[in-house]
PDB file of N, CA and C in Angstrom:
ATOM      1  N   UNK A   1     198.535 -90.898-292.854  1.00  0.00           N
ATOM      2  CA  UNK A   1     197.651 -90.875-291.686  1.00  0.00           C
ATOM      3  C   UNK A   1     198.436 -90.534-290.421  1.00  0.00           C
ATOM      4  N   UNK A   2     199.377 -91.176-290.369  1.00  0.00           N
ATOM      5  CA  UNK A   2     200.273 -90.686-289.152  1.00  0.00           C
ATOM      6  C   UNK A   2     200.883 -89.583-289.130  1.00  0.00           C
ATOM      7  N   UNK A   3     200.898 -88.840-290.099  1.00  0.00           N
ATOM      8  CA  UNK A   3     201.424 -87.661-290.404  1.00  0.00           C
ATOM      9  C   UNK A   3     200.374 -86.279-290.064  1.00  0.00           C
ATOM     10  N   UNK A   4     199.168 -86.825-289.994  1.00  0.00           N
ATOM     11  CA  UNK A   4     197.944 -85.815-289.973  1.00  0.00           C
ATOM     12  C   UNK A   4     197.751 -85.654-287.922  1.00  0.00           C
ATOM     13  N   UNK A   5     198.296 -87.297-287.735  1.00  0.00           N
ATOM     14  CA  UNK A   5     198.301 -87.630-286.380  1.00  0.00           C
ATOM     15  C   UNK A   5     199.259 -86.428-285.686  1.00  0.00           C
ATOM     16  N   UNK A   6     200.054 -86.707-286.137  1.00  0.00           N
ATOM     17  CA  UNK A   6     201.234 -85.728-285.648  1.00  0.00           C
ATOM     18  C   UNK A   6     201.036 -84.337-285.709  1.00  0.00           C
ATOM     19  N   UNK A   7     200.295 -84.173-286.662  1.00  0.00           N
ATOM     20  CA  UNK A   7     200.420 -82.211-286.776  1.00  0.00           C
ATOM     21  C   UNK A   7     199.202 -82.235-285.646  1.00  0.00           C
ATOM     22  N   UNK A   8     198.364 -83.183-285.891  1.00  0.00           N
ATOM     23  CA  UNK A   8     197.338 -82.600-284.736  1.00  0.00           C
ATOM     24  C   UNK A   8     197.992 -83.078-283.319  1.00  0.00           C
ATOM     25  N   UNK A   9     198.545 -83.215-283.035  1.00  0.00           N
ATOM     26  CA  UNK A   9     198.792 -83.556-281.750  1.00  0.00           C
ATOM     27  C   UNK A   9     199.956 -82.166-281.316  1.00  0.00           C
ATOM     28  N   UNK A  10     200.365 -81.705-282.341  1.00  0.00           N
ATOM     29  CA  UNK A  10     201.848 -80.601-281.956  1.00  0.00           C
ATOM     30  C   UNK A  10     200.847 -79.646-282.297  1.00  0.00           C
ATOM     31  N   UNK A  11     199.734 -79.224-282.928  1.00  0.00           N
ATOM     32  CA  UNK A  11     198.788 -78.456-283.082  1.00  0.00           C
ATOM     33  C   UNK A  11     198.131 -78.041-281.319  1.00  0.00           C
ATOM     34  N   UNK A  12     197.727 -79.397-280.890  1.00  0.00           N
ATOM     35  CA  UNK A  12     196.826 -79.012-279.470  1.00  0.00           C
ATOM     36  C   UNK A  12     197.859 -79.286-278.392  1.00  0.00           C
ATOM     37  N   UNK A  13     199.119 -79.216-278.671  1.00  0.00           N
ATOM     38  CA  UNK A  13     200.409 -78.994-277.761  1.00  0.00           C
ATOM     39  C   UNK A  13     200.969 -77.747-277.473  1.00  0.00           C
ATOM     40  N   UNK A  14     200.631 -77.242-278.892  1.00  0.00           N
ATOM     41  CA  UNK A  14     201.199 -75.692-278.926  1.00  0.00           C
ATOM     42  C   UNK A  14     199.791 -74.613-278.554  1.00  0.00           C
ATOM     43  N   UNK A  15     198.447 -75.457-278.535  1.00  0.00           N
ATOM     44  CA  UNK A  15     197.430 -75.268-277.661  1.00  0.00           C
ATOM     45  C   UNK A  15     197.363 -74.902-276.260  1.00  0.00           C
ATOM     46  N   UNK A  16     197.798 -76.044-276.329  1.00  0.00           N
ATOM     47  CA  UNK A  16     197.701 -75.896-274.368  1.00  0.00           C
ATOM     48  C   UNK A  16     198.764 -75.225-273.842  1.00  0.00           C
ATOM     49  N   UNK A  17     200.048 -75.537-274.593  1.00  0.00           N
ATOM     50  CA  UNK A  17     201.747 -74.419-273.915  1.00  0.00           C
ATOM     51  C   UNK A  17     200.630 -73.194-274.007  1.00  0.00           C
ATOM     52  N   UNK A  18     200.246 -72.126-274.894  1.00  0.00           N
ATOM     53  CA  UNK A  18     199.576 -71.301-275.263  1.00  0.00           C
ATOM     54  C   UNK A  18     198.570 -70.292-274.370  1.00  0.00           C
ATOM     55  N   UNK A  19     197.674 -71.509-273.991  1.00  0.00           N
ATOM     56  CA  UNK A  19     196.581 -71.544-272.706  1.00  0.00           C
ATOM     57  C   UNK A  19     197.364 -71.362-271.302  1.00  0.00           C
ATOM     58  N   UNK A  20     198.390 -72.357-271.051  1.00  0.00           N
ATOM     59  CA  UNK A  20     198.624 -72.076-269.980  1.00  0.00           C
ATOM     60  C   UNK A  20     199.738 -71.149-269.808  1.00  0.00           C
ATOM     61  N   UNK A  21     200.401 -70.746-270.532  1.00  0.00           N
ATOM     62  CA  UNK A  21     201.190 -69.349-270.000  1.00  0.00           C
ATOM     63  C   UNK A  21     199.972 -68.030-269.966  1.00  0.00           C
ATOM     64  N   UNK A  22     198.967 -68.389-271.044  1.00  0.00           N
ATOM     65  CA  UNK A  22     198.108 -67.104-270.796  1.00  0.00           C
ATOM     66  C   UNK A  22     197.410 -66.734-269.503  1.00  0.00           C
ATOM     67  N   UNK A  23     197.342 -68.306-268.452  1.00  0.00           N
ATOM     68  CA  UNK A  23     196.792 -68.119-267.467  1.00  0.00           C
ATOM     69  C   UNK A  23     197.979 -68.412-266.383  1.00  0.00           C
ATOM     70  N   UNK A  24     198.768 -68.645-266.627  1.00  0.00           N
ATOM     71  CA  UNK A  24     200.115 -68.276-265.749  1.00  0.00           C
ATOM     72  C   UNK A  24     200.447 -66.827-265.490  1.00  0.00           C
ATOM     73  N   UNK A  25     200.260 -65.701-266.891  1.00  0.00           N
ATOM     74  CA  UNK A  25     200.339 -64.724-266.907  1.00  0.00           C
ATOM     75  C   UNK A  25     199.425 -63.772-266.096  1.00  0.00           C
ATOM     76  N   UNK A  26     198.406 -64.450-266.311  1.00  0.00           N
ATOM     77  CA  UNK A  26     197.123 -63.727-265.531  1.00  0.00           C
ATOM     78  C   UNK A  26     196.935 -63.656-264.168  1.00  0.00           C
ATOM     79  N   UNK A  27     197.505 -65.361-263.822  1.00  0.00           N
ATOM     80  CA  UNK A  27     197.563 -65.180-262.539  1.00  0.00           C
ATOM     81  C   UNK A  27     199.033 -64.403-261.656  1.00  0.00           C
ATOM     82  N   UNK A  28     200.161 -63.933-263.051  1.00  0.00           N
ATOM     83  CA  UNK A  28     200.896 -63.230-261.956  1.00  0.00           C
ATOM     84  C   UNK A  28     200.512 -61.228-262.116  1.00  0.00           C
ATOM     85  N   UNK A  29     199.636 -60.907-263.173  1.00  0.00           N
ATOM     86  CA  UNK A  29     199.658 -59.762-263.025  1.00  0.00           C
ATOM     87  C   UNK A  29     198.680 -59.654-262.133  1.00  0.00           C
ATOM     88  N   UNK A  30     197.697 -60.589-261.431  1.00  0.00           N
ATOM     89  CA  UNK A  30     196.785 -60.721-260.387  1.00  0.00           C
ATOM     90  C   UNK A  30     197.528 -60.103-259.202  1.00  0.00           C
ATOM     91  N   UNK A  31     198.524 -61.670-258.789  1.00  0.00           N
ATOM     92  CA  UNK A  31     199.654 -61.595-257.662  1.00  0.00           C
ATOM     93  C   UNK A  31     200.346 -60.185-257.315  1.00  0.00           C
ATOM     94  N   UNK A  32     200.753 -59.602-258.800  1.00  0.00           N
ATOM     95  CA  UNK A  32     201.679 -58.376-259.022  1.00  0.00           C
ATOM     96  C   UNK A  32     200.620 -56.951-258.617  1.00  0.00           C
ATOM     97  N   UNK A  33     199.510 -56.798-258.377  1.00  0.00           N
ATOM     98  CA  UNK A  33     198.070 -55.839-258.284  1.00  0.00           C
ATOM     99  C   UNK A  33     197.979 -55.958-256.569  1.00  0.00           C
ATOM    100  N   UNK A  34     197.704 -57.436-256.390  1.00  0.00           N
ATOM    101  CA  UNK A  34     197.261 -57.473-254.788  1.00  0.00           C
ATOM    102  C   UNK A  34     198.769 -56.979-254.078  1.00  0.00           C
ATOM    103  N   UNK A  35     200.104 -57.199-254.842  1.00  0.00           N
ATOM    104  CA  UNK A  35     201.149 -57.001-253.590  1.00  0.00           C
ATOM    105  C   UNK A  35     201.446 -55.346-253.806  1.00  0.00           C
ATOM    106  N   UNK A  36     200.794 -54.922-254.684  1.00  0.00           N
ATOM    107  CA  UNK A  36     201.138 -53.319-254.771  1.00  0.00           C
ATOM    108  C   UNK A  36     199.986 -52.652-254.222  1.00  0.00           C
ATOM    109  N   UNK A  37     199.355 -53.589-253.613  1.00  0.00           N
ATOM    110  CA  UNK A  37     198.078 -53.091-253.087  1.00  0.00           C
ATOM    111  C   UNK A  37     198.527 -52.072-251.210  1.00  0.00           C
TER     112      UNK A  37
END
């Protein structure tokens, strides 16, 4: 049981790292558009 605990928890860890570089990313090719503007 604790073992199922664990994968799901490094499961929606490697979730969210995931999510938020995708919107880290987004928001710098945003940044990178408006300053070449």
């Amino acid at each position: 049981m604790t073992a199922v605990l664990f994968l799901l928890a490094l499961t929606l860890a490697v979730y969210a790292l995931t999510v938020a570089l995708a919107v880290e990313d987004t928001a710098y090719d945003t940044s990178v558009r408006e300053a070449r503007r």
